[in-house]
N, C-alpha and C. Protein backbone atom coordinates (compact mmCIF):
# COMPACT_ATOMS: atom_id res chain seq x y z
N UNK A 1 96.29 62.05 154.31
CA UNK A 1 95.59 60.89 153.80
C UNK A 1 95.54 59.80 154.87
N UNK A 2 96.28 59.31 155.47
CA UNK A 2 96.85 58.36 156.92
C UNK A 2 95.95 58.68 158.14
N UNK A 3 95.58 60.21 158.04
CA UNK A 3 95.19 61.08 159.30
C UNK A 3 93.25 60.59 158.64
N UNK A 4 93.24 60.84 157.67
CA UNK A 4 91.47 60.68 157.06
C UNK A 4 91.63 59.42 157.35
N UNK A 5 92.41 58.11 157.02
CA UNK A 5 91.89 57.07 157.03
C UNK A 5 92.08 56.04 158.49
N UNK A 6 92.82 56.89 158.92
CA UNK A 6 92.52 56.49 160.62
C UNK A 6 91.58 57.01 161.20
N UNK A 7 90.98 58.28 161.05
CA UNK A 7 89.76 58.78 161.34
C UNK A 7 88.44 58.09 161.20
N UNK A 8 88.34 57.65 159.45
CA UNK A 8 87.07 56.72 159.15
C UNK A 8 87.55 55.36 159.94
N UNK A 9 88.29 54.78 159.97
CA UNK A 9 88.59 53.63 160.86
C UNK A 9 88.23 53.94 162.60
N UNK A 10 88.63 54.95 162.84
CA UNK A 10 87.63 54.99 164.47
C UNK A 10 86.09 55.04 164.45
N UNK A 11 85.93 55.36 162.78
CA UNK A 11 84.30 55.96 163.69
C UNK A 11 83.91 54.49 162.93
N UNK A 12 84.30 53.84 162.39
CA UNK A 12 84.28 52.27 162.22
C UNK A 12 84.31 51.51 164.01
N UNK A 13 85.06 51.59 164.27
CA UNK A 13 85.17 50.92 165.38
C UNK A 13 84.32 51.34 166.68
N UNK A 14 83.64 52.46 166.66
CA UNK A 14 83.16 53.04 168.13
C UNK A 14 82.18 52.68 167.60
N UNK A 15 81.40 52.92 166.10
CA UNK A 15 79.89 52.35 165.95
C UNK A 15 79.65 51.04 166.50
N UNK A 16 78.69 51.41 167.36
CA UNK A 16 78.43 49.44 168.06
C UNK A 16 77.58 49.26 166.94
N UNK A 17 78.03 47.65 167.13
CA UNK A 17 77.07 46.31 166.17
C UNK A 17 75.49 46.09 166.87
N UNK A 18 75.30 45.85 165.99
CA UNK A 18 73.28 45.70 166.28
C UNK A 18 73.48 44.26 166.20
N UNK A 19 73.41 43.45 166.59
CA UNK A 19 73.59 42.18 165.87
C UNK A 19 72.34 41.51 165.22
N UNK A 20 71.21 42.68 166.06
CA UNK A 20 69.98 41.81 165.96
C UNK A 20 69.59 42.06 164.52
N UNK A 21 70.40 43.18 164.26
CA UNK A 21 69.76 44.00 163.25
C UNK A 21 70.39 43.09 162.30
N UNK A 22 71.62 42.82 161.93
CA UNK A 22 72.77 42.30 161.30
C UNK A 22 71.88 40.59 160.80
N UNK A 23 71.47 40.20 161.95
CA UNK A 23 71.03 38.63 161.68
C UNK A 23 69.35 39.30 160.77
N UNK A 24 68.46 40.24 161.73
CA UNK A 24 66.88 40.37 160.51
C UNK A 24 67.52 40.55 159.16
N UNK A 25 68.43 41.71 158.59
CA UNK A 25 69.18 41.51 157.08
C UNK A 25 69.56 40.47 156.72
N UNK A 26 70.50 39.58 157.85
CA UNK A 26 71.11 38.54 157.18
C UNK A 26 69.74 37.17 156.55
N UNK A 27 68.48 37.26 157.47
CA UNK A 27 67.76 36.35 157.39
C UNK A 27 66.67 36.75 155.96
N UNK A 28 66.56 38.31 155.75
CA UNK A 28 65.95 38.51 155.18
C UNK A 28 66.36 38.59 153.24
N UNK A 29 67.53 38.54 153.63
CA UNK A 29 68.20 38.08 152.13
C UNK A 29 68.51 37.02 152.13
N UNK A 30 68.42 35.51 152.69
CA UNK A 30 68.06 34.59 152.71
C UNK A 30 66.69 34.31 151.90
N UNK A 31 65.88 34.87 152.69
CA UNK A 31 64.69 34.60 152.18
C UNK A 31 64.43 35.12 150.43
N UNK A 32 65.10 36.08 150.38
CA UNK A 32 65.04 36.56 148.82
C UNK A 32 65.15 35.67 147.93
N UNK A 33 66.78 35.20 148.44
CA UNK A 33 67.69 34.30 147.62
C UNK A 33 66.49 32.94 147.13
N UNK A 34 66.37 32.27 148.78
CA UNK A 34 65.06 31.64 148.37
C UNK A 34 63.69 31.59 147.42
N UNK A 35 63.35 33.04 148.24
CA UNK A 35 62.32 32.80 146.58
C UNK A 35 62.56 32.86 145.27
N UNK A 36 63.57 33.87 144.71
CA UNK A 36 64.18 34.10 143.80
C UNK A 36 64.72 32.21 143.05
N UNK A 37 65.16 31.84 143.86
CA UNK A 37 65.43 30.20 143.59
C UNK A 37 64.02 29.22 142.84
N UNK A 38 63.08 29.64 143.41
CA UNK A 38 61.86 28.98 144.05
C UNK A 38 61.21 29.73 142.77
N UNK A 39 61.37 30.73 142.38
CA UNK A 39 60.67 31.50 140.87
C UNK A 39 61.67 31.10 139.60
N UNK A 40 62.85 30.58 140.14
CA UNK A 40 63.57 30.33 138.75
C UNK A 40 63.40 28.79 138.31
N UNK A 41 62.92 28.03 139.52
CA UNK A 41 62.99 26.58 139.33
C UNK A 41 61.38 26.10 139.09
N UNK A 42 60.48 27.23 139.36
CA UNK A 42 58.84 27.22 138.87
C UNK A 42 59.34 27.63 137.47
N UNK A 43 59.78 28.59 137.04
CA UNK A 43 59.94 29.06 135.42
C UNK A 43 60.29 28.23 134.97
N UNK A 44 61.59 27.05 135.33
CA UNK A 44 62.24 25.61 134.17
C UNK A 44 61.20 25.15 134.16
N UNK A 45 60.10 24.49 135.19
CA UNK A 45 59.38 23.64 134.62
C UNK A 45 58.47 23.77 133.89
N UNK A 46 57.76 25.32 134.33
CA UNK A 46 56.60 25.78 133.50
C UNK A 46 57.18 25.32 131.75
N UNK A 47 58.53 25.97 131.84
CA UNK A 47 59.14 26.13 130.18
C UNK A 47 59.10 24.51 129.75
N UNK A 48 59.41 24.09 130.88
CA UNK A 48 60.01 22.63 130.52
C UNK A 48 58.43 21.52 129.96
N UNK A 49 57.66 21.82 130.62
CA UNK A 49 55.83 21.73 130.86
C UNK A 49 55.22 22.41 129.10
N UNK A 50 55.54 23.18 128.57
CA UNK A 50 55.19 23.75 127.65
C UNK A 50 55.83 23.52 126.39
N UNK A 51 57.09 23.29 126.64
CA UNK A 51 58.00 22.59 125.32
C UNK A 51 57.16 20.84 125.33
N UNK A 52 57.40 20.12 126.38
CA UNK A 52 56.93 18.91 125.93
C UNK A 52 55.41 18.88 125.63
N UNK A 53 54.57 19.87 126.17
CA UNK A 53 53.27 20.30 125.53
C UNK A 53 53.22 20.59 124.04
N UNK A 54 53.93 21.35 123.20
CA UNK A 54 54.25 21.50 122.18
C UNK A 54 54.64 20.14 121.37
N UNK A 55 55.70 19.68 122.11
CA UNK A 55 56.27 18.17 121.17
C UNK A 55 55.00 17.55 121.05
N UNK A 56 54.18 17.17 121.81
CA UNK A 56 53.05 16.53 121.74
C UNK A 56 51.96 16.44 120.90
N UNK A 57 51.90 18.28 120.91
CA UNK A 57 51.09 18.29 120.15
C UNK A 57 51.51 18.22 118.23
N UNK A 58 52.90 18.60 118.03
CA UNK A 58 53.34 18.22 117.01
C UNK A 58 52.80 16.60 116.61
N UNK A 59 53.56 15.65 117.46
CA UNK A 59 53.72 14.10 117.46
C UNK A 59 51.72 13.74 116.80
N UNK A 60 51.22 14.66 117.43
CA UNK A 60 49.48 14.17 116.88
C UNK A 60 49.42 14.63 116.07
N UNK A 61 49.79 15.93 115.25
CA UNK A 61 49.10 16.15 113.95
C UNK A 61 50.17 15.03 113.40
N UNK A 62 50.84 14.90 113.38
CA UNK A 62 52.06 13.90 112.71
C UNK A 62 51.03 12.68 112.39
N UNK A 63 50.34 12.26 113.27
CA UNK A 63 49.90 10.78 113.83
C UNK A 63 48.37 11.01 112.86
N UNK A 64 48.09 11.93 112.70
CA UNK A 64 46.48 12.25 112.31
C UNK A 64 47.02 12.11 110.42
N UNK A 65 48.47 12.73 110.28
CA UNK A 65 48.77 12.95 108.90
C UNK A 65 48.57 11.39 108.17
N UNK A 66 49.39 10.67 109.33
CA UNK A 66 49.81 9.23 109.18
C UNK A 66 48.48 8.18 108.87
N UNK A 67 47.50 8.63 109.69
CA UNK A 67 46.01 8.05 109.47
C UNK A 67 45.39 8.08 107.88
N UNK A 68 45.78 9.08 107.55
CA UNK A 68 45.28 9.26 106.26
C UNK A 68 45.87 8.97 104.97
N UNK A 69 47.18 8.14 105.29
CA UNK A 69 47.85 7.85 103.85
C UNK A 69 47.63 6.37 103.41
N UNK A 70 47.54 6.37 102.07
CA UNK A 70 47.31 5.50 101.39
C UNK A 70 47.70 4.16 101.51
N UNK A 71 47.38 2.90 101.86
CA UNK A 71 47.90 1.78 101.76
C UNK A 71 47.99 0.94 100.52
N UNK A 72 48.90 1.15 100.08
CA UNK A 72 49.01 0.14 98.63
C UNK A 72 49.23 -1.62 98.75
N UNK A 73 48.19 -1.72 97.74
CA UNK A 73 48.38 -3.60 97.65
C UNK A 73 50.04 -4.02 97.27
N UNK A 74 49.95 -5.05 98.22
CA UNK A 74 51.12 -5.96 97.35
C UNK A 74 52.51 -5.36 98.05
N UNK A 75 52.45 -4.05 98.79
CA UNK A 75 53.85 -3.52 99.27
C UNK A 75 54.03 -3.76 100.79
N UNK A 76 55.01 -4.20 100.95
CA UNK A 76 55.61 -4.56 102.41
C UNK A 76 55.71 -3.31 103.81
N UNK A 77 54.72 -3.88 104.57
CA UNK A 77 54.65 -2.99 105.74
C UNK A 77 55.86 -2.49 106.09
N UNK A 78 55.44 -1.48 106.87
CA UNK A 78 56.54 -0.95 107.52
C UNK A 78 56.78 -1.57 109.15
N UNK A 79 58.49 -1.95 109.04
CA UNK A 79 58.54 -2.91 110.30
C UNK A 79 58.42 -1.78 111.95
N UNK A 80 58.06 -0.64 111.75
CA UNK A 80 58.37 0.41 112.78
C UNK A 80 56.88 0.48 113.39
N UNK A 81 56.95 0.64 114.78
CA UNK A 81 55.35 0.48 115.27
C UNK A 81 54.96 1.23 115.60
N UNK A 82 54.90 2.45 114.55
CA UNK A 82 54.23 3.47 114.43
C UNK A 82 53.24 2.82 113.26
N UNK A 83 53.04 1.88 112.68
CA UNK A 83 52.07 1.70 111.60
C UNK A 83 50.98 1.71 111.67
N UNK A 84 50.46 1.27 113.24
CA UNK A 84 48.99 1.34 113.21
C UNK A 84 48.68 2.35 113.98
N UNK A 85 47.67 2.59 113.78
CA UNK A 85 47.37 4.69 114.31
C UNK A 85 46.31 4.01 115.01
N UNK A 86 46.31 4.42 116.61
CA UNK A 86 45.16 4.21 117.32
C UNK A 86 43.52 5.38 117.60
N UNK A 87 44.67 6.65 117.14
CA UNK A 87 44.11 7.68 117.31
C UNK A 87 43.12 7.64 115.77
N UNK A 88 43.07 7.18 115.06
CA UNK A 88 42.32 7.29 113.64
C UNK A 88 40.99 6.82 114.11
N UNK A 89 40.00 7.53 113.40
CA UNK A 89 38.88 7.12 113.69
C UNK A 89 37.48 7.12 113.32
């Protein structure tokens, strides 16, 4: 066992280093890492872009509901300034 693993340890050591080779891998999983970064931080915003697209469009039918309700005589506004709907029309 001692005799095999001194064996794989020489042919470890006589293989010469490429270095050039060592740095194109090292540079080229760099670059992965990078895009891979660069596709995960385009995906938050897309998601992030599409949720507040959504809230939005909730907040208007909300606002369109609001246009259409009844104002009764004699009862006290509401102090919140959502009361007047600009979008009504």
């Amino acid at each position: 066992m001692l005799q095999s693993i001194e064996k794989r340890l020489q042919k470890i050591e006589d293989k010469p280093v490429d270095f050039k080779d060592l740095h194109q891998r090292l540079e080229n999983k760099v670059d992965q890492l990078s895009q891979t970064r660069n596709n995960i931080a385009s995906d938050v915003v897309i998601e992030t872009i599409h949720s507040k697209l959504h809230e939005d469009e909730i907040e208007k039918e909300e606002i369109q509901k609001r246009c259409k309700n009844v104002i009764v005589f004699g009862l006290n506004e509401s102090a919140s300034g959502d009361a007047a709907c600009e979008d009504c029309g």
